[in-house]
Protein backbone atom coordinates (compact mmCIF):
# COMPACT_ATOMS: atom_id res chain seq x y z
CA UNK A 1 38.72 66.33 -53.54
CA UNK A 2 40.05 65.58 -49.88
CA UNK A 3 38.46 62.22 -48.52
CA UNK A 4 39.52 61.44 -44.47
CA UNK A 5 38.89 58.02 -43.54
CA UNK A 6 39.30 57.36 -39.56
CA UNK A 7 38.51 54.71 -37.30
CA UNK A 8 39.76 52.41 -34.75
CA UNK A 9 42.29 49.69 -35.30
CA UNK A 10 40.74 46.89 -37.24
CA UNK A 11 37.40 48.84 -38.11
CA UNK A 12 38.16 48.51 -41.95
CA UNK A 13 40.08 51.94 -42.44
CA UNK A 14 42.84 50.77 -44.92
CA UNK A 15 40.36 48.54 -46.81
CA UNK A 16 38.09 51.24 -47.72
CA UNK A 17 40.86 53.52 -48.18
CA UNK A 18 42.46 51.32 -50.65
CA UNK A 19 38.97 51.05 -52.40
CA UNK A 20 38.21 54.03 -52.38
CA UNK A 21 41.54 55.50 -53.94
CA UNK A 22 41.61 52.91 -56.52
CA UNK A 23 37.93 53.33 -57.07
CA UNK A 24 38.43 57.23 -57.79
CA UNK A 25 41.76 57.38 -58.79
CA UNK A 26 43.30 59.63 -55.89
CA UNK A 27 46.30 58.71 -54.34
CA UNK A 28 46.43 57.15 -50.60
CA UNK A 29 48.06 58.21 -48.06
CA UNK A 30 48.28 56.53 -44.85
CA UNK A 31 49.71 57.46 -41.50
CA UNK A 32 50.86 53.51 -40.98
CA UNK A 33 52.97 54.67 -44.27
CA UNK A 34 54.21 57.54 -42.75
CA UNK A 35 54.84 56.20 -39.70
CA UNK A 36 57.13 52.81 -41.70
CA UNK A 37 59.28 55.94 -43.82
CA UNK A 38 60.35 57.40 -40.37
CA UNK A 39 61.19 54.18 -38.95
CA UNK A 40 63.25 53.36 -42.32
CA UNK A 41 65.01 57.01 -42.09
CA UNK A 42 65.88 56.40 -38.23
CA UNK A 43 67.08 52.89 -39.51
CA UNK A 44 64.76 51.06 -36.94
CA UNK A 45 62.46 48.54 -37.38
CA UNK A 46 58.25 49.14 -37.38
CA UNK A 47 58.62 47.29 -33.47
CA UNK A 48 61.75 49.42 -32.38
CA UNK A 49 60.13 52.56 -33.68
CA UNK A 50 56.85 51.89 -32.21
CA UNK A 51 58.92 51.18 -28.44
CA UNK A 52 60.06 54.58 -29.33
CA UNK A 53 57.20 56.54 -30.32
CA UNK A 54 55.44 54.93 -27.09
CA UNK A 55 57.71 57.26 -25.06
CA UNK A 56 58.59 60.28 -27.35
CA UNK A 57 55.54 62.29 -27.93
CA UNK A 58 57.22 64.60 -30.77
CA UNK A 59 56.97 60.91 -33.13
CA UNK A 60 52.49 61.70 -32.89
CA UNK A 61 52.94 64.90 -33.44
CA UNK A 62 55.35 65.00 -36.20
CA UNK A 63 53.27 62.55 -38.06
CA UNK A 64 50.02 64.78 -37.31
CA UNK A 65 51.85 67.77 -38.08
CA UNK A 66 52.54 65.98 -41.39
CA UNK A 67 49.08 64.73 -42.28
CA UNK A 68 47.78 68.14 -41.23
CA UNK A 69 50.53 69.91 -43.77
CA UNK A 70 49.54 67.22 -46.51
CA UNK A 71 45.54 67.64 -46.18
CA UNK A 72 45.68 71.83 -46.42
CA UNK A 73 47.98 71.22 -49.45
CA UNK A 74 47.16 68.75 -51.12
CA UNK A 75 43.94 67.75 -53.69
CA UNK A 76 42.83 64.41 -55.36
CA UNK A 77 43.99 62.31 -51.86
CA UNK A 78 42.34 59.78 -49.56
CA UNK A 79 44.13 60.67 -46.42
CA UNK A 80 43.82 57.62 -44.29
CA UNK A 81 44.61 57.52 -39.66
CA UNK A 82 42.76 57.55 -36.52
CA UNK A 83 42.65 61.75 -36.52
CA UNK A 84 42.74 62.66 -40.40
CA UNK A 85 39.38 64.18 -39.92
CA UNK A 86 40.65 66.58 -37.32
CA UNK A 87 43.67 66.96 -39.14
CA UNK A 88 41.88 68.47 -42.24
CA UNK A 89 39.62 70.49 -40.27
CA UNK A 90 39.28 73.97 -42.07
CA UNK A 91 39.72 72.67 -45.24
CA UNK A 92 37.53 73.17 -47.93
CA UNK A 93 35.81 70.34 -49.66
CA UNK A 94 36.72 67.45 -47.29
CA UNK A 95 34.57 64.78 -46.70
CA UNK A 96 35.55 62.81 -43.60
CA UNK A 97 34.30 59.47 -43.01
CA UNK A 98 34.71 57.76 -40.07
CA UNK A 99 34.83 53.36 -40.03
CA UNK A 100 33.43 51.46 -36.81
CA UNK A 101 32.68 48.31 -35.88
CA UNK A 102 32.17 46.72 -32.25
CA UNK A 103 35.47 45.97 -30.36
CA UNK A 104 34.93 41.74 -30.27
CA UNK A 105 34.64 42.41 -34.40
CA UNK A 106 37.64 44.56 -34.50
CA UNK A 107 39.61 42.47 -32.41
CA UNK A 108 38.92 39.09 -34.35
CA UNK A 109 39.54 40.88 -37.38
CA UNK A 110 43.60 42.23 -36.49
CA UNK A 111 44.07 38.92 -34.49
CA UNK A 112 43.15 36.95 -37.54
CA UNK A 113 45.32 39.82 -39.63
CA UNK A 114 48.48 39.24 -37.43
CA UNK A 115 48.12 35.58 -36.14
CA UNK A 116 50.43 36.04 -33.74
CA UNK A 117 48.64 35.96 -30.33
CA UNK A 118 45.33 34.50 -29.01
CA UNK A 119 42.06 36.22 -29.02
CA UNK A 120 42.28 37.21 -25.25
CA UNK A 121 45.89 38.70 -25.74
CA UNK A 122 44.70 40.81 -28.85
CA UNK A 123 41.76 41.93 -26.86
CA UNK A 124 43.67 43.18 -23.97
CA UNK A 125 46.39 44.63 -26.32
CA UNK A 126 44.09 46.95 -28.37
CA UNK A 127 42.32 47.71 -25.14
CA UNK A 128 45.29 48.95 -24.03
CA UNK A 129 46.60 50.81 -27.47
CA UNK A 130 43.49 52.50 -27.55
CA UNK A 131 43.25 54.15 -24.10
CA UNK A 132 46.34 55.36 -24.28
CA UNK A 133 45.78 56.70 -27.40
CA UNK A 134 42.82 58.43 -26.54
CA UNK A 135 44.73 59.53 -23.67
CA UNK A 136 47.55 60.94 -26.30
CA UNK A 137 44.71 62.65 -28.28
CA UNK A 138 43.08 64.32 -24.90
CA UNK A 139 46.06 65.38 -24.08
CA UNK A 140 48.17 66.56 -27.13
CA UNK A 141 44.69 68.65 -29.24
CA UNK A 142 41.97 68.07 -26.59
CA UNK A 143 40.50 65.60 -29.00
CA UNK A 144 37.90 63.41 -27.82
CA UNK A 145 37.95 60.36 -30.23
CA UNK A 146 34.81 59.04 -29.12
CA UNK A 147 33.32 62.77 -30.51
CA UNK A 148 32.28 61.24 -33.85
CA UNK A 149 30.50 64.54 -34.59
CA UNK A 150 32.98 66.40 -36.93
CA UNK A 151 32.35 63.38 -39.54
CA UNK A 152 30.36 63.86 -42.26
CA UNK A 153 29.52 60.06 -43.11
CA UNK A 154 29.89 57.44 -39.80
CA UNK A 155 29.22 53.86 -40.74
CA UNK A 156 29.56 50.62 -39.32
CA UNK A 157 31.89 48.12 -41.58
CA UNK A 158 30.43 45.23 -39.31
CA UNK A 159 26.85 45.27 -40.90
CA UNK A 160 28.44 45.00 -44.77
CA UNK A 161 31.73 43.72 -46.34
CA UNK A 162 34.07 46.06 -47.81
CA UNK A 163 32.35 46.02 -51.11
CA UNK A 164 29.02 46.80 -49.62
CA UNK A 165 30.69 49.40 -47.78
CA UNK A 166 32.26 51.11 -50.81
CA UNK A 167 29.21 50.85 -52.65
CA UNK A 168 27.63 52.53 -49.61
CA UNK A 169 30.58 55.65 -49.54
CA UNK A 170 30.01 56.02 -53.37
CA UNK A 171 26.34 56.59 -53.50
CA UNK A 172 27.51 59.46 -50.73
CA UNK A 173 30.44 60.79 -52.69
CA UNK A 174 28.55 60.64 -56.32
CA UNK A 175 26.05 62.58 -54.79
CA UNK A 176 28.19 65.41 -53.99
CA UNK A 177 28.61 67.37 -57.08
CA UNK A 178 31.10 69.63 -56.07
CA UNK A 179 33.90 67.37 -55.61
CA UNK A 180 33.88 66.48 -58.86
C-alpha cells in the first residue's frame, strides 16, 4: 500500500501523515526529512540549505527525483510533500490524499507552530513561499498545484481536528479492499 499525503504548508500534512503511519503501521517518509539529511550531508544548517535551495533548482529536483524513485519502489509507506501525488503517478495501488484548509487557518496554525514572527509577517511569508513554489512546480513538471484533480480523497483539515480527520481517511482506506 502507497498512501500520498499533499497539501499546503500548515494544512495538516505531517499530522495526518504521522497518524496515519502509526495508525497502519507503514513507515513515513517525508520530504521535510529528506530535505534535513541533505542539509546534514552538505554540513549546513535547515536555514543555510533552504538560502541555497532558493537559488539552485537541482536541490527540488533531486528531492522529487528521490520521492519519485522511493514511491515506484517502495510498498507499506505514507509518502508525505506538497507533489507526492504527482510523484507516484503511474503507480499501482496509490491512494493520494490531498490536506487543505483556508490560508488565514494555515497561517495561524505555522505562526503559532514557529512563534517566531507576527501574524502579518507569517502571512506575507507563506504568500510568498507559495507562489514561488507554484512557480517552481509550473515551471520544472508543468504542474499546476491548484489542479487538485489527480487526488483520490481532498479534504479540508479546517472543518475537523486531526482525529476527526483520520477517522475520516480510515473509513476511505478500510473500504478499499485491495490495499490490504
Amino acid at each position: 500500500m502507497l498512501i500520498t499525503v499533499s497539501g499546503l504548508p500548515g494544512s495538516g500534512t505531517t499530522t495526518i501523515s504521522k497518524l496515519l503511519a502509526e495508525y497502519y503501521e507503514l513507515e513515513l517518509i517525508s520530504s521535510g526529512e529528506i530535505f534535513r539529511r541533505m542539509a546534514r550531508e552538505r554540513g549546513m544548517s535547515l536555514s543555510e540549505f533552504g538560502a541555497l535551495a532558493e537559488k539552485d533548482a537541482s536541490i527540488d529536483l533531486d528531492i522529487d527525483r528521490n520521492q519519485k524513485a522511493i514511491a515506484h519502489s517502495r510498498n507499506n509507506i505514507v509518502l508525505e510533500s506538497r507533489l507526492a501525488g504527482h510523484m507516484a503517478e503511474g503507480v499501482p495501488n496509490v491512494l493520494k490524499i490531498w490536506i487543505k484548509a483556508p490560508t488565514l487557518v494555515r497561517v495561524q496554525r505555522i505562526q503559532k507552530r514557529e512563534k517566531t514572527i507576527t501574524f502579518d509577517e507569517e502571512l506575507e511569508k507563506t504568500t510568498e513561499r507559495e507562489k514561488s513554489e507554484a512557480l517552481r512546480y509550473k515551471k520544472y513538471y508543468g504542474i499546476n498545484i491548484e489542479d487538485l484533480s489527480i487526488y483520490d480523497i481532498v479534504i479540508d483539515s479546517s472543518r475537523w481536528n486531526q482525529y476527526q480527520t483520520l477517522d475520516i481517511l480510515r473509513v476511505a482506506i478500510d473500504s478499499i479492499g485491495e490495499f490490504f
